[in-house]
N, C-alpha and C. Protein backbone atom coordinates (compact mmCIF):
# COMPACT_ATOMS: atom_id res chain seq x y z
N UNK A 1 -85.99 -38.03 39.63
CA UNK A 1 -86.11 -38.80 40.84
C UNK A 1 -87.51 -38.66 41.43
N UNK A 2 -88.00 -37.46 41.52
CA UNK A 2 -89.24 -36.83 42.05
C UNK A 2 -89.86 -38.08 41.16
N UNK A 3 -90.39 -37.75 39.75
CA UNK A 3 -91.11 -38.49 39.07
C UNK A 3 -91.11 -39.78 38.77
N UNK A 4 -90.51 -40.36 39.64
CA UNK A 4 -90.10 -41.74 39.60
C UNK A 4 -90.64 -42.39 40.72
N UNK A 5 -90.51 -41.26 41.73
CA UNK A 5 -91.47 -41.78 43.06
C UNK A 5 -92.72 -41.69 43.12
N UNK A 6 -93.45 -40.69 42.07
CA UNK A 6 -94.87 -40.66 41.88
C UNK A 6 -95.31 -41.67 41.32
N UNK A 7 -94.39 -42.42 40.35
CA UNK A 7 -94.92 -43.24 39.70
C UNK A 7 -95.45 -44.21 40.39
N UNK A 8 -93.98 -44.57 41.24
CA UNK A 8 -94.27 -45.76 41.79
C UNK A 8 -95.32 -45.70 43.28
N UNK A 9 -95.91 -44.25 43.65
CA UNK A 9 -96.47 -44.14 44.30
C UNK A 9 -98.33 -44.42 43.65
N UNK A 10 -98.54 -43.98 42.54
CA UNK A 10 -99.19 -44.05 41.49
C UNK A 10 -99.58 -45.52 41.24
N UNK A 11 -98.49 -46.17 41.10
CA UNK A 11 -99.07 -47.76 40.76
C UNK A 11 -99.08 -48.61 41.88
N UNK A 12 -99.10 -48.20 43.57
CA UNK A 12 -99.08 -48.69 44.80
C UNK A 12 -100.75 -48.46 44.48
N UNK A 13 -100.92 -46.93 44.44
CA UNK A 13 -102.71 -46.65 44.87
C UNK A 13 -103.11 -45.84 43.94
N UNK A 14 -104.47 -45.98 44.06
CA UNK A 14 -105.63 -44.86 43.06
C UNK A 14 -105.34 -43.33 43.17
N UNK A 15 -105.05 -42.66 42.01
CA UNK A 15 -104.97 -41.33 41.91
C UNK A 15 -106.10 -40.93 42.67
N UNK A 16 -105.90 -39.65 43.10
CA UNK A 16 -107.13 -38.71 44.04
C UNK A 16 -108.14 -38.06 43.35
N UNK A 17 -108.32 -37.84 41.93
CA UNK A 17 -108.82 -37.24 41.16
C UNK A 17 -109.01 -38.56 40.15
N UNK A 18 -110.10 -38.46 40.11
CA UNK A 18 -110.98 -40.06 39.11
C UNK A 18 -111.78 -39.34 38.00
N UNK A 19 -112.75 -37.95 38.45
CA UNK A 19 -113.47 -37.47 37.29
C UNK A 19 -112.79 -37.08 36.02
N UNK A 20 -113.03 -37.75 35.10
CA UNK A 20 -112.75 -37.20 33.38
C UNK A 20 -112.23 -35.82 33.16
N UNK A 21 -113.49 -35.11 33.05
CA UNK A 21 -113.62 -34.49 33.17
C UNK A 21 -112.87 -33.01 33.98
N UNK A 22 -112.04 -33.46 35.24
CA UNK A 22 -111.66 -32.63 36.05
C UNK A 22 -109.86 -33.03 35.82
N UNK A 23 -109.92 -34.65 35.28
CA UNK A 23 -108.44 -34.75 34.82
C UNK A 23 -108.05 -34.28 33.13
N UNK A 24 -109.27 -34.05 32.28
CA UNK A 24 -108.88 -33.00 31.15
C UNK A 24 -108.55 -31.88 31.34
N UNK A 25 -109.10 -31.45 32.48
CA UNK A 25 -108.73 -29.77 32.60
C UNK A 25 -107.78 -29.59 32.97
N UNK A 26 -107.12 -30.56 34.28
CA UNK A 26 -105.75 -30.66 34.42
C UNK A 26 -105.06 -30.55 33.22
N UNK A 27 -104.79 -31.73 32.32
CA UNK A 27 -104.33 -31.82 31.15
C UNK A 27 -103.99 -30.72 30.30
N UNK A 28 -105.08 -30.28 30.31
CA UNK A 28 -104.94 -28.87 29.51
C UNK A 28 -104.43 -27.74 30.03
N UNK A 29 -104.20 -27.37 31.14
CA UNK A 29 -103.84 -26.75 31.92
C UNK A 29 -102.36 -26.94 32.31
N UNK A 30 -101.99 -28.41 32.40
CA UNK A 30 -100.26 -28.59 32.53
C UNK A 30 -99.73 -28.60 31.13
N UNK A 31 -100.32 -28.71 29.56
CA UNK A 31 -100.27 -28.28 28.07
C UNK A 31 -99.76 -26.77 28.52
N UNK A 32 -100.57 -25.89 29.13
CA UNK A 32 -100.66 -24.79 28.93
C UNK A 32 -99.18 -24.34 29.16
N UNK A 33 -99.50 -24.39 30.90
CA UNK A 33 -98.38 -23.80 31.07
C UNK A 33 -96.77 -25.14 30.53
N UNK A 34 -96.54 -25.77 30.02
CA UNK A 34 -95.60 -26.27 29.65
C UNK A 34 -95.44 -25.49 28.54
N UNK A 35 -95.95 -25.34 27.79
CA UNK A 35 -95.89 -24.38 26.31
C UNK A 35 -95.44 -22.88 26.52
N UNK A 36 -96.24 -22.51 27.53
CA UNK A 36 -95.65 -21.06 28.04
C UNK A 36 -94.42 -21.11 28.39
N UNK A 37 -94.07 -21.63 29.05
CA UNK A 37 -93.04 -21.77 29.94
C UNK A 37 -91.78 -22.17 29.38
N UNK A 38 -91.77 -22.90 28.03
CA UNK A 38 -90.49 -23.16 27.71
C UNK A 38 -90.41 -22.04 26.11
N UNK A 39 -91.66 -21.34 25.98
CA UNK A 39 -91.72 -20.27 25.12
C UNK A 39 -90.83 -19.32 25.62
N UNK A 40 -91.64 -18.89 26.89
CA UNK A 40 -90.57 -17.91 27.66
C UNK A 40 -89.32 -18.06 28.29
N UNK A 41 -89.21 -19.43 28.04
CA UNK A 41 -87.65 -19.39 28.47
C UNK A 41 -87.11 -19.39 27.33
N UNK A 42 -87.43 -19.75 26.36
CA UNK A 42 -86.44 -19.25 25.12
C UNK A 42 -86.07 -18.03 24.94
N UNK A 43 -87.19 -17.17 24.79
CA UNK A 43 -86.88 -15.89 24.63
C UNK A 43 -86.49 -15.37 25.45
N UNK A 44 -86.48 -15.59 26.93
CA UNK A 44 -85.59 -14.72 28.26
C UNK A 44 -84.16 -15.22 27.54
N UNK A 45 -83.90 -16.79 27.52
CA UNK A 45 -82.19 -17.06 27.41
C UNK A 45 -81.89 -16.52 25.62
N UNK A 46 -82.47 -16.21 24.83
CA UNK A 46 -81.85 -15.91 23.49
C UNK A 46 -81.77 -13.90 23.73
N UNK A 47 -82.80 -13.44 24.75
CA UNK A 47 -82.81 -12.42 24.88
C UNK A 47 -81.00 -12.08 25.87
N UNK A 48 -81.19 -12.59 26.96
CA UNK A 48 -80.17 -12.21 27.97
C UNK A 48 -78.63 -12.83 26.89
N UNK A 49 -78.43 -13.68 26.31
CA UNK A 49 -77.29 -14.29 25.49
C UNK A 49 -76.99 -12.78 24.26
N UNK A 50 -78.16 -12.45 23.56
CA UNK A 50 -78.03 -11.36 23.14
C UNK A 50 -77.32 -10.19 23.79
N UNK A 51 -77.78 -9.67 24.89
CA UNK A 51 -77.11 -9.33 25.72
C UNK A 51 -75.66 -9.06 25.85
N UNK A 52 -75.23 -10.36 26.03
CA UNK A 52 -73.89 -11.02 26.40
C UNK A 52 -73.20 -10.96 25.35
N UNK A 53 -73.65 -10.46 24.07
CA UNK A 53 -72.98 -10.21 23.03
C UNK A 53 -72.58 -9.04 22.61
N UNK A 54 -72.60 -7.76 23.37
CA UNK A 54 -72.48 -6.53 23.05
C UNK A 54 -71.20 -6.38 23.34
N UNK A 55 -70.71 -5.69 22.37
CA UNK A 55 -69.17 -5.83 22.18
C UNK A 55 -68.26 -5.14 23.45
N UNK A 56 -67.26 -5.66 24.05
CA UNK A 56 -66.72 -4.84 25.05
C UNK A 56 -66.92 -5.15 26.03
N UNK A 57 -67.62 -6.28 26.44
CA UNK A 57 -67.57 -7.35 27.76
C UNK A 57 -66.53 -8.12 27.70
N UNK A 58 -66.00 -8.41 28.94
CA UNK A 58 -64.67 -9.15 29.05
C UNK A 58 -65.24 -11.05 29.66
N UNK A 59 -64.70 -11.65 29.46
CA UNK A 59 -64.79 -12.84 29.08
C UNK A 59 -65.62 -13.03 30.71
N UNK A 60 -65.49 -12.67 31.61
CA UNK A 60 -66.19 -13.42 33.02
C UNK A 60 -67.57 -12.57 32.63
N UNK A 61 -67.84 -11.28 32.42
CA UNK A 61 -69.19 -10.58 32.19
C UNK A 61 -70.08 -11.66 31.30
N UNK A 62 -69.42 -11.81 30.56
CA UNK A 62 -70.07 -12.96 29.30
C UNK A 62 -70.64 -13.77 30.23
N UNK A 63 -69.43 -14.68 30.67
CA UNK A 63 -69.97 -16.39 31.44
C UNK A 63 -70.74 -15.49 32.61
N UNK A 64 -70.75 -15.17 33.32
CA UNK A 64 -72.07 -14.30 34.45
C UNK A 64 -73.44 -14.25 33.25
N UNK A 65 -73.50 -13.82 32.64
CA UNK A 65 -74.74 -13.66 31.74
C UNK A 65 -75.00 -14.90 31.26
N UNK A 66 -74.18 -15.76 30.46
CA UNK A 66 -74.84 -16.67 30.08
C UNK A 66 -74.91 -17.58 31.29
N UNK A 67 -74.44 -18.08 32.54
CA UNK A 67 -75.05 -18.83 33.92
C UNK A 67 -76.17 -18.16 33.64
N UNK A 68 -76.33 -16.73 34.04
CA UNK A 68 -78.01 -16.58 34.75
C UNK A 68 -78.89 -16.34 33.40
N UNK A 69 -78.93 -16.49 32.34
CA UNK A 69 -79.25 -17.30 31.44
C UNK A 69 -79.93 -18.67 31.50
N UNK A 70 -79.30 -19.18 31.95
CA UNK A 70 -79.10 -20.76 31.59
C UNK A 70 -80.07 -20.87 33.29
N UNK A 71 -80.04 -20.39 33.98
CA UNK A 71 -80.23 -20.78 34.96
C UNK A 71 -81.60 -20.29 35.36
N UNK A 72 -82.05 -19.05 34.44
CA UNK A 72 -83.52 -18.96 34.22
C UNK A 72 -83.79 -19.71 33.22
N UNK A 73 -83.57 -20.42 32.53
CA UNK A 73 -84.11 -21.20 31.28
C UNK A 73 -84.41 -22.58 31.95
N UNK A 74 -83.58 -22.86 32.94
CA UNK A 74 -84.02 -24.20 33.27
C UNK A 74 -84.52 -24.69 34.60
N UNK A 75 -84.98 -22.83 35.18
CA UNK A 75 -85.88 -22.71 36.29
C UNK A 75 -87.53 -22.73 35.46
N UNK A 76 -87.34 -22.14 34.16
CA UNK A 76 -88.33 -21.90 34.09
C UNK A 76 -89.29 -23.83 33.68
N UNK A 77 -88.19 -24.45 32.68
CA UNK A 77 -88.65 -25.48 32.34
C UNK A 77 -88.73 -26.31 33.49
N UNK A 78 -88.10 -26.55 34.21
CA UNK A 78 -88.24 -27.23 35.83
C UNK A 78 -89.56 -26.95 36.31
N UNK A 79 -90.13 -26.05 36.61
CA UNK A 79 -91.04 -25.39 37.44
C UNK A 79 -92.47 -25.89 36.43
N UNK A 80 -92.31 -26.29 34.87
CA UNK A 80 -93.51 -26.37 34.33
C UNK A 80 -93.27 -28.22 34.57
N UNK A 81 -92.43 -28.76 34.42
CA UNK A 81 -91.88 -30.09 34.58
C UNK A 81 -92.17 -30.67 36.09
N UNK A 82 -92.21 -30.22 37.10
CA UNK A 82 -92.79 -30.33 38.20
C UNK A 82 -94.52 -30.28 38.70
N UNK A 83 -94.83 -29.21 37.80
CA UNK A 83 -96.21 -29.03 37.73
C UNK A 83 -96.85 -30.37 37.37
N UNK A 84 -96.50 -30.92 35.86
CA UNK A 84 -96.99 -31.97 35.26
C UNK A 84 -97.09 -33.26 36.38
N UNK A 85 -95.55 -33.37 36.66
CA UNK A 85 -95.18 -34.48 37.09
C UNK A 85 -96.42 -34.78 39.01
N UNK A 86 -97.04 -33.13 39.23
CA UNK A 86 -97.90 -33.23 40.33
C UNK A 86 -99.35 -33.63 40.16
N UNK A 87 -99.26 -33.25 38.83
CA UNK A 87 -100.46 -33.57 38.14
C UNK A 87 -100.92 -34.53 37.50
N UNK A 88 -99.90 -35.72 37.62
CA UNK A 88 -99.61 -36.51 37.12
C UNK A 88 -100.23 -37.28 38.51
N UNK A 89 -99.76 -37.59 39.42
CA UNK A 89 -99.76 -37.88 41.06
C UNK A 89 -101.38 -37.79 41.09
N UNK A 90 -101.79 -36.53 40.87
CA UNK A 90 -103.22 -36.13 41.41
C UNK A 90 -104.13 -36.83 40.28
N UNK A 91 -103.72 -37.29 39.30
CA UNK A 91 -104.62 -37.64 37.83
C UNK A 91 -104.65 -39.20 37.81
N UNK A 92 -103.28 -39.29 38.03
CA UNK A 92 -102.78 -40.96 37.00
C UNK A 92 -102.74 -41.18 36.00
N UNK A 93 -103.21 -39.45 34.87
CA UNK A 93 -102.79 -39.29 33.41
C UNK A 93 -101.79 -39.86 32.71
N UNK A 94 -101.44 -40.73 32.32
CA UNK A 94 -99.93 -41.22 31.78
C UNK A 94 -99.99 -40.63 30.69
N UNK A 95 -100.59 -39.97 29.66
CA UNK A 95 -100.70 -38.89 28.44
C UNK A 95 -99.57 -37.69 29.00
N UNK A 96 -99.53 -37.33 30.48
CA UNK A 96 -98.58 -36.35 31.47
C UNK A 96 -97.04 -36.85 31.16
N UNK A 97 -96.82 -38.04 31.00
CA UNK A 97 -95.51 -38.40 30.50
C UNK A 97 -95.01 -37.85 29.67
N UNK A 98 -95.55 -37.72 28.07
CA UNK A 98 -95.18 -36.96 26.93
C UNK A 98 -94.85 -35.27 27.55
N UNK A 99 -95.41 -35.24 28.19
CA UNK A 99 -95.56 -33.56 28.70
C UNK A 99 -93.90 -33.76 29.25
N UNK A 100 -93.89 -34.82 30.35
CA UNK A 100 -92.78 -34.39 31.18
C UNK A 100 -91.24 -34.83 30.13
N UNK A 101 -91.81 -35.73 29.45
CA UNK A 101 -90.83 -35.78 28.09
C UNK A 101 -90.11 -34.42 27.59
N UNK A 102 -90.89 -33.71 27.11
CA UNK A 102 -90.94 -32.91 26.35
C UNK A 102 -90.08 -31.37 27.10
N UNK A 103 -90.48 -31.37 28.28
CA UNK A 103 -89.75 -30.26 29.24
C UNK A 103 -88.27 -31.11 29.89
N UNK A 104 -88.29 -32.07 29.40
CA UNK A 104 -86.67 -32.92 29.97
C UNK A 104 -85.76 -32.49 28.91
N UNK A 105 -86.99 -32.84 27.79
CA UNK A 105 -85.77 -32.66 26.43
C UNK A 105 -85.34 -31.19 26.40
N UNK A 106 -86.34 -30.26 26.54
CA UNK A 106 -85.86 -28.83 26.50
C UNK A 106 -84.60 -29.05 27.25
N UNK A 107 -85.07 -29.03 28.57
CA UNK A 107 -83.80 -29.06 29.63
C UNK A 107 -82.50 -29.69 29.39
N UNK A 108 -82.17 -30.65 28.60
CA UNK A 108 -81.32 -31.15 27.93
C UNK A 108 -80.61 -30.32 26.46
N UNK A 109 -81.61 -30.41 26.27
CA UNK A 109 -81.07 -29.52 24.91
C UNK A 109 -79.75 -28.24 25.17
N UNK A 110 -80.43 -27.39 26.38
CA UNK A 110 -79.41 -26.59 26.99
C UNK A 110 -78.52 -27.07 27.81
N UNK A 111 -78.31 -28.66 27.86
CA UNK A 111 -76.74 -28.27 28.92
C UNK A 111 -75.72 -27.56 28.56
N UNK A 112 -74.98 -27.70 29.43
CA UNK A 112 -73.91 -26.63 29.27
C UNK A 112 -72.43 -27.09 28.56
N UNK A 113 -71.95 -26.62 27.55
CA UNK A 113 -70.71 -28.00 27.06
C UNK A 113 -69.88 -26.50 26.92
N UNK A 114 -68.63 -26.66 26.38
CA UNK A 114 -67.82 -25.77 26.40
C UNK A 114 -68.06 -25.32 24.40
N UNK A 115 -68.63 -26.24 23.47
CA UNK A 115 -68.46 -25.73 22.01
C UNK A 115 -69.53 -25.14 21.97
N UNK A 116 -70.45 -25.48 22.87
CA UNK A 116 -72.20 -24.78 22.73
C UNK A 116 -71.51 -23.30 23.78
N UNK A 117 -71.15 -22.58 24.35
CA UNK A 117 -70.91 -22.26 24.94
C UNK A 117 -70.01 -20.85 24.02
N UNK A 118 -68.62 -21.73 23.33
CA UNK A 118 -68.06 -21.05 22.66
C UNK A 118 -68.68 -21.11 21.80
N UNK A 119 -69.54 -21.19 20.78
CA UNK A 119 -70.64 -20.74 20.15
C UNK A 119 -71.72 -19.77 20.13
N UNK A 120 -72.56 -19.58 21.13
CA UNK A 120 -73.54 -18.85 21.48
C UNK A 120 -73.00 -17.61 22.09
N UNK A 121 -71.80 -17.45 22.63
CA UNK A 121 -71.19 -16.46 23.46
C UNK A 121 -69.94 -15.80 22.07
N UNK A 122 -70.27 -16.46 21.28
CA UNK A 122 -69.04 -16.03 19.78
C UNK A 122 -67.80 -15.78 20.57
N UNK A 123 -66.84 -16.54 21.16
CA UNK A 123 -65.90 -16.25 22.08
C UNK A 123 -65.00 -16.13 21.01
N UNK A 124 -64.02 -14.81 21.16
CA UNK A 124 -62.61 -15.37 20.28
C UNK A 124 -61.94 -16.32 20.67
N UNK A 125 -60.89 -16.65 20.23
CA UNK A 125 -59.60 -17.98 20.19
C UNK A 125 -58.85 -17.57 21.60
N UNK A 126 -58.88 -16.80 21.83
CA UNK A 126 -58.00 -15.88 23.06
C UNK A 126 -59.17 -16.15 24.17
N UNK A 127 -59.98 -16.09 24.45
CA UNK A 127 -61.37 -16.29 25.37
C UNK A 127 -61.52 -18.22 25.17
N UNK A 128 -61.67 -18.57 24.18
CA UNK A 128 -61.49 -19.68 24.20
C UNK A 128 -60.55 -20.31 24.82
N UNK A 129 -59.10 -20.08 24.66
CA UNK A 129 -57.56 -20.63 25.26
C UNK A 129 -58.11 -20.21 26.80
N UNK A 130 -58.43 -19.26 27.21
CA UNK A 130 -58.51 -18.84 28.88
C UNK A 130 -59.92 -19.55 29.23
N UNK A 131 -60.41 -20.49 28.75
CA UNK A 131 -61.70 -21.12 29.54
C UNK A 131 -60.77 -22.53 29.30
N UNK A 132 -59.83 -23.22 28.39
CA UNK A 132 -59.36 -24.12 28.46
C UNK A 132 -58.45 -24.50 29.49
C-alpha cells in the first residue's frame, strides 16, 4: 500500500534527489542492505526453527518459537523493503522495483500454511490432529 502511494506520488512530481551519481549510491546501498537483511533473516528463522526442534517441547513451545521466528524473518525483510521503497520516493529509481520485488517474494515465500508448518516443525500425527 505504502509503495503504491509513492508511486503515485512519484509520477504527480520530480523525485528530490536528481544527481546520478548520489541516486547510485542509494542503489547500492538499498542492494546492500536488502541482501543483508534477508541473509540474516534466514539464518535467525532456520537458526530459531532449529531450536524448536529439540526433542521434548510440547506442541505450543514449538508454535511460540516458530511465530517469533516467522515474525523476525519478516521484520527483518519488511524493514529492508521499506528502506527501498523510501528510496525509491527520494530517487525515482524504478531499477528499486526489482529490489522491492525481490524482498516481497522472500516475504511470501514464508507465509504461514499449516503443511509448511507441519513440515519445518516435524510435528507428529498426534500434534498434527491437535492443530486441526
Amino acid at each position: 500500500m505504502f509503495a503504491i502511494i509513492v508511486f503515485a506520488l512519484n509520477f504527480l512530481q520530480a523525485p528530490a534527489v536528481l544527481d546520478q551519481s548520489v541516486v547510485r549510491i542509494f542503489f547500492i546501498a538499498v542492494l546492500a542492505v536488502a541482501a543483508i537483511s534477508i541473509f540474516m533473516a534466514l539464518q535467525l528463522y532456520k537458526r530459531r526453527i532449529t531450536e524448536a526442534l529439540t526433542p521434548g517441547r510440547i506442541l505450543m513451545d514449538k508454535l511460540n518459537i516458530y511465530r517469533a521466528a516467522l515474525i523476525l524473518y519478516l521484520a527483518l525483510c519488511e524493514g529492508a523493503g521499506l528502506f527501498a521503497v523510501i528510496v525509491y520516493f527520494l530517487t525515482g529509481y524504478k531499477l528499486l522495483f526489482i529490489v522491492i520485488a525481490v524482498v516481497l517474494l522472500a516475504m511470501l515465500q514464508k507465509r504461514p500454511e499449516k503443511s509448511k508448518i507441519f513440515n519445518e516443525l516435524q510435528l507428529s500425527s498426534q500434534e498434527q490432529m491437535e492443530l486441526n
